[in-house]
C-alpha atoms as a PDB file:
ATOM      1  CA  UNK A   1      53.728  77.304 131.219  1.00  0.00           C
ATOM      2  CA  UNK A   2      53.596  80.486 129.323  1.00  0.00           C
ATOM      3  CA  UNK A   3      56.433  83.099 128.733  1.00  0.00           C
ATOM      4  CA  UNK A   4      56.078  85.462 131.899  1.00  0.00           C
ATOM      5  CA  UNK A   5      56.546  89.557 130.814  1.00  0.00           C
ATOM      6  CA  UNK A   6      59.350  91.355 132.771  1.00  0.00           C
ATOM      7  CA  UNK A   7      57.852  92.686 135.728  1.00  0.00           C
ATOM      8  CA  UNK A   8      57.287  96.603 136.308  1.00  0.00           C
ATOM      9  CA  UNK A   9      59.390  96.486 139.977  1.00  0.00           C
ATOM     10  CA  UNK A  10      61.295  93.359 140.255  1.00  0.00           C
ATOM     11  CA  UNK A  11      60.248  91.583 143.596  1.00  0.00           C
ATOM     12  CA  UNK A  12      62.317  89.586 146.290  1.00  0.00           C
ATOM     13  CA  UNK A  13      61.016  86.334 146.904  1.00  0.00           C
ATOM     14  CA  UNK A  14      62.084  83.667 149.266  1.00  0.00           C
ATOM     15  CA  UNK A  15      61.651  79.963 148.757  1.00  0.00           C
ATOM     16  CA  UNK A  16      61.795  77.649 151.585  1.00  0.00           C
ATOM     17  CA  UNK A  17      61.831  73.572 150.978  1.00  0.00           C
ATOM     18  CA  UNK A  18      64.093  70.670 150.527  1.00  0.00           C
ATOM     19  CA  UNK A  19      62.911  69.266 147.503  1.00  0.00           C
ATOM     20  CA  UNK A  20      65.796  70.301 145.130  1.00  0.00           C
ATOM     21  CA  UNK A  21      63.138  69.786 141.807  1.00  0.00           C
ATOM     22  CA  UNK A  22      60.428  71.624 143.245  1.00  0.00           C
ATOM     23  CA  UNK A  23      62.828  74.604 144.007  1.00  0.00           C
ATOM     24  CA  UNK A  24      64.545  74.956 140.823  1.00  0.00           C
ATOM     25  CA  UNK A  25      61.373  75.112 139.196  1.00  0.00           C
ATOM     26  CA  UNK A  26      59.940  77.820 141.087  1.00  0.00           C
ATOM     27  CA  UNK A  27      63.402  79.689 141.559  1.00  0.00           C
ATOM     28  CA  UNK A  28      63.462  79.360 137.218  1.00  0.00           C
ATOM     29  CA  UNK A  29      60.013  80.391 136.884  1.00  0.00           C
ATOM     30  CA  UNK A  30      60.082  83.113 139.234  1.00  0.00           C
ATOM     31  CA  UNK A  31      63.899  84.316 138.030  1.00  0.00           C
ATOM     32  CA  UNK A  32      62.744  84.112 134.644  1.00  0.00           C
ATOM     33  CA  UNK A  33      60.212  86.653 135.593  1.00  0.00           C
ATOM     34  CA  UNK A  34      62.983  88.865 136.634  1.00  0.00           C
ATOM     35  CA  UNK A  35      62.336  88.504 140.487  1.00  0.00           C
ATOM     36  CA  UNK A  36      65.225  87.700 142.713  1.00  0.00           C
ATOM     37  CA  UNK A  37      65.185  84.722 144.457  1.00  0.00           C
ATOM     38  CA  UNK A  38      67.097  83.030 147.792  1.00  0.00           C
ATOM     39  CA  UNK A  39      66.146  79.719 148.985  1.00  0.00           C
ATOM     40  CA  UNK A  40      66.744  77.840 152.010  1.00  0.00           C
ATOM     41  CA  UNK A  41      66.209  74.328 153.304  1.00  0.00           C
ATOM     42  CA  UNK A  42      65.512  76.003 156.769  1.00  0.00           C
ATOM     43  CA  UNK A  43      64.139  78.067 159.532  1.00  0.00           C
ATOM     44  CA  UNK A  44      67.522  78.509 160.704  1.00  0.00           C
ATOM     45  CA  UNK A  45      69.133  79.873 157.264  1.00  0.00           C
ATOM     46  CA  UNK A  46      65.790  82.170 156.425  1.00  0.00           C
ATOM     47  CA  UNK A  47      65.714  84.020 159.862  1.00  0.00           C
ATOM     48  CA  UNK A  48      69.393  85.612 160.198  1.00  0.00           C
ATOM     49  CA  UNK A  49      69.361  86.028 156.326  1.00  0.00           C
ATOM     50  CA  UNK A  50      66.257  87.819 156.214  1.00  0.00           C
ATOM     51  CA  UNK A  51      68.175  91.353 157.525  1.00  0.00           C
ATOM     52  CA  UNK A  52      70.699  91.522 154.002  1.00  0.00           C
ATOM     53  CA  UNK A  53      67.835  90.029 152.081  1.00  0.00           C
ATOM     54  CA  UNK A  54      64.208  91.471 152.849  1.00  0.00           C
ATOM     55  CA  UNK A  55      61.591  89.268 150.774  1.00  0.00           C
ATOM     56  CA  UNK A  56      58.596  90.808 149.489  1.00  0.00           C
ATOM     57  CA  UNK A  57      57.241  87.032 149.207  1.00  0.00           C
ATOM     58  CA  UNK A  58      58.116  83.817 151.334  1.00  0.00           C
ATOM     59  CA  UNK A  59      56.926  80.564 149.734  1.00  0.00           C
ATOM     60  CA  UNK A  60      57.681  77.386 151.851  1.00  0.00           C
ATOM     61  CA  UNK A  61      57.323  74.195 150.262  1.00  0.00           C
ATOM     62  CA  UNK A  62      54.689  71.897 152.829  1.00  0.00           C
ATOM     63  CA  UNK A  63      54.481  68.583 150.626  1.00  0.00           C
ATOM     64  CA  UNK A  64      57.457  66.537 152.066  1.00  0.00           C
ATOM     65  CA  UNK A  65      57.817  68.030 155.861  1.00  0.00           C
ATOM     66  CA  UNK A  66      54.058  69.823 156.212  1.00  0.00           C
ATOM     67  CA  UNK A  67      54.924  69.981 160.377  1.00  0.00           C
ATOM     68  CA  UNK A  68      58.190  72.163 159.424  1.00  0.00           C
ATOM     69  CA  UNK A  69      56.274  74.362 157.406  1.00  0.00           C
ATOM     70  CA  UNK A  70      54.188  75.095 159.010  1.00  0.00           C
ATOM     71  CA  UNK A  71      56.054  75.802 161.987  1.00  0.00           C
ATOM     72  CA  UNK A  72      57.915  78.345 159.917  1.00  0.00           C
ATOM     73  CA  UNK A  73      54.884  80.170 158.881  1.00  0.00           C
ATOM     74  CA  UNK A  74      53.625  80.111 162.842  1.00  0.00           C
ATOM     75  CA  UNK A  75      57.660  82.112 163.422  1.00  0.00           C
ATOM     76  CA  UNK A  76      57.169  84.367 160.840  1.00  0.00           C
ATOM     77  CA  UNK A  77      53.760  85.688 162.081  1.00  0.00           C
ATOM     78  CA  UNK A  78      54.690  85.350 165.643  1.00  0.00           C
ATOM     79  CA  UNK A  79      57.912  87.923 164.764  1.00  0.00           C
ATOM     80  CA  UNK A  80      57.290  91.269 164.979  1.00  0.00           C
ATOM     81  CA  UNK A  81      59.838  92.579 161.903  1.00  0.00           C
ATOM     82  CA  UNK A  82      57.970  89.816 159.438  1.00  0.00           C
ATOM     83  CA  UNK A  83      54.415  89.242 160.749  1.00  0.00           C
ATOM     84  CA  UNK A  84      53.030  91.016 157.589  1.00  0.00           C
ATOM     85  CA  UNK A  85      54.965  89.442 155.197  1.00  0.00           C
ATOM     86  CA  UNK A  86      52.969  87.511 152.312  1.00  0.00           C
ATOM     87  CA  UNK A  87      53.590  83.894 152.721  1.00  0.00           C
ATOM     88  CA  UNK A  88      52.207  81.420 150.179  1.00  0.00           C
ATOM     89  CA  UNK A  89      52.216  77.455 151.286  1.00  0.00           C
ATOM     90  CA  UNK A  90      52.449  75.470 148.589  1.00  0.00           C
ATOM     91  CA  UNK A  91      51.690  71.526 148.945  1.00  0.00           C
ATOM     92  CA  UNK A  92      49.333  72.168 151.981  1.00  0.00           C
ATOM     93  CA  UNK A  93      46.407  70.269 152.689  1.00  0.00           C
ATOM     94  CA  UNK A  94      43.671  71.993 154.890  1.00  0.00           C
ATOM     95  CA  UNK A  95      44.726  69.868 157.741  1.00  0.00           C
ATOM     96  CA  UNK A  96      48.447  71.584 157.791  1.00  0.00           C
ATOM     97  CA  UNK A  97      46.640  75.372 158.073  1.00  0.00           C
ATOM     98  CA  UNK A  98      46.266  74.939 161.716  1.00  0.00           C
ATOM     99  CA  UNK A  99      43.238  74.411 164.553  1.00  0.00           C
ATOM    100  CA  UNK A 100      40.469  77.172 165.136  1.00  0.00           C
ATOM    101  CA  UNK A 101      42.656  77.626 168.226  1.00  0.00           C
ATOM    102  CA  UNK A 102      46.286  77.998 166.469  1.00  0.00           C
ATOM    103  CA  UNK A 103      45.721  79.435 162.819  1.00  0.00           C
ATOM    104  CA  UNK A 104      48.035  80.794 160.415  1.00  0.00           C
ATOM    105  CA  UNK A 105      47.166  84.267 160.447  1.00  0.00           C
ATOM    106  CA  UNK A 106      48.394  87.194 158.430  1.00  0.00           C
ATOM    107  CA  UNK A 107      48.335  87.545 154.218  1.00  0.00           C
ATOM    108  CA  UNK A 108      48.234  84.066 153.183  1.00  0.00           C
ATOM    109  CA  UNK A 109      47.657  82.129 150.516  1.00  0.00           C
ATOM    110  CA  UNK A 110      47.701  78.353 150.071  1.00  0.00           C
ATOM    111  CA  UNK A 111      48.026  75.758 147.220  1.00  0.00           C
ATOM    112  CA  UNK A 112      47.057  72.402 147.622  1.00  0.00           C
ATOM    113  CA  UNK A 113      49.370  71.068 144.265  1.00  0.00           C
ATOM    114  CA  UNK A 114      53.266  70.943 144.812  1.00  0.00           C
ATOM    115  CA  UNK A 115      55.680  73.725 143.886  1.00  0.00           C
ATOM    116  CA  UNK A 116      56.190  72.696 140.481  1.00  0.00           C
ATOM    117  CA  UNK A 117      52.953  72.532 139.040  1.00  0.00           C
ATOM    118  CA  UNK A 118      53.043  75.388 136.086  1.00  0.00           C
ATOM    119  CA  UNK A 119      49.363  76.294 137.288  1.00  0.00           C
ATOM    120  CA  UNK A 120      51.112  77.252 141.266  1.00  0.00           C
ATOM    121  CA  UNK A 121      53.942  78.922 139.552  1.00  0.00           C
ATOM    122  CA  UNK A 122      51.894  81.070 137.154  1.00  0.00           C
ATOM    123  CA  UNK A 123      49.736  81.845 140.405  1.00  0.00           C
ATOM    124  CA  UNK A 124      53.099  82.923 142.395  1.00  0.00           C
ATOM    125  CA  UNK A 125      54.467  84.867 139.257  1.00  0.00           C
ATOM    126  CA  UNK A 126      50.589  87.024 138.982  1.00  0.00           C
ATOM    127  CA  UNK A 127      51.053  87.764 142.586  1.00  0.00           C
ATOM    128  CA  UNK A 128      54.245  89.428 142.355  1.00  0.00           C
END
């Protein structure tokens, strides 16, 4: 992975997974970029925490619980104070994006390789 520049206006990014090597790989990539970064394992920890911490990116982590993360994604649009938020799923196959009936709507992007990959992180670090 190359040596990301500091960025012009440091971003907020939250990560959502439970795979503890997948997340300290993005949360070093994306710190060493000079972003700040919060993670959570959780639905329950993002949503109150999202008032003292207002992300300009959410990235959930679909490889290991795909059903979880996507339900996340489905709150997050379905909330009024974060429907607009960019959210990038990382690990998701096209089968997690949702039915023609019940799609993930809103900005977002999707990576079918895991977290870790240097390509998805150097993706994640351009967008900010």
């Amino acid at each position: 992975m190359r040596t990301p520049r500091a960025p012009i206006i440091p971003r907020k990014v939250w990560l959502l997974g439970s795979n503890e090597k997948r997340i300290a790989a993005a949360v070093g990539a994306l710190e060493g970029a000079g972003h700040a970064v919060r993670t959570a394992e959780t639905s329950g920890e993002l949503t109150p925490a999202l008032r003292e911490f207002r992300p300009d990116l959410i990235v959930i982590d679909m490889q290991d619980h795909p059903d979880r993360g996507r339900h996340v994604a489905m709150q997050l649009r379905a909330d009024r104070a974060t429907r607009q938020l960019p959210i990038v799923l990382v690990g998701a196959k096209k089968e997690h994006m949702g039915t023609a009936e019940k799609p993930i709507t809103g900005p977002t992007r999707r990576y079918r390789l895991p977290m870790d990959a240097p390509s998805v992180l150097n993706a994640i670090v351009a967008e900010l």
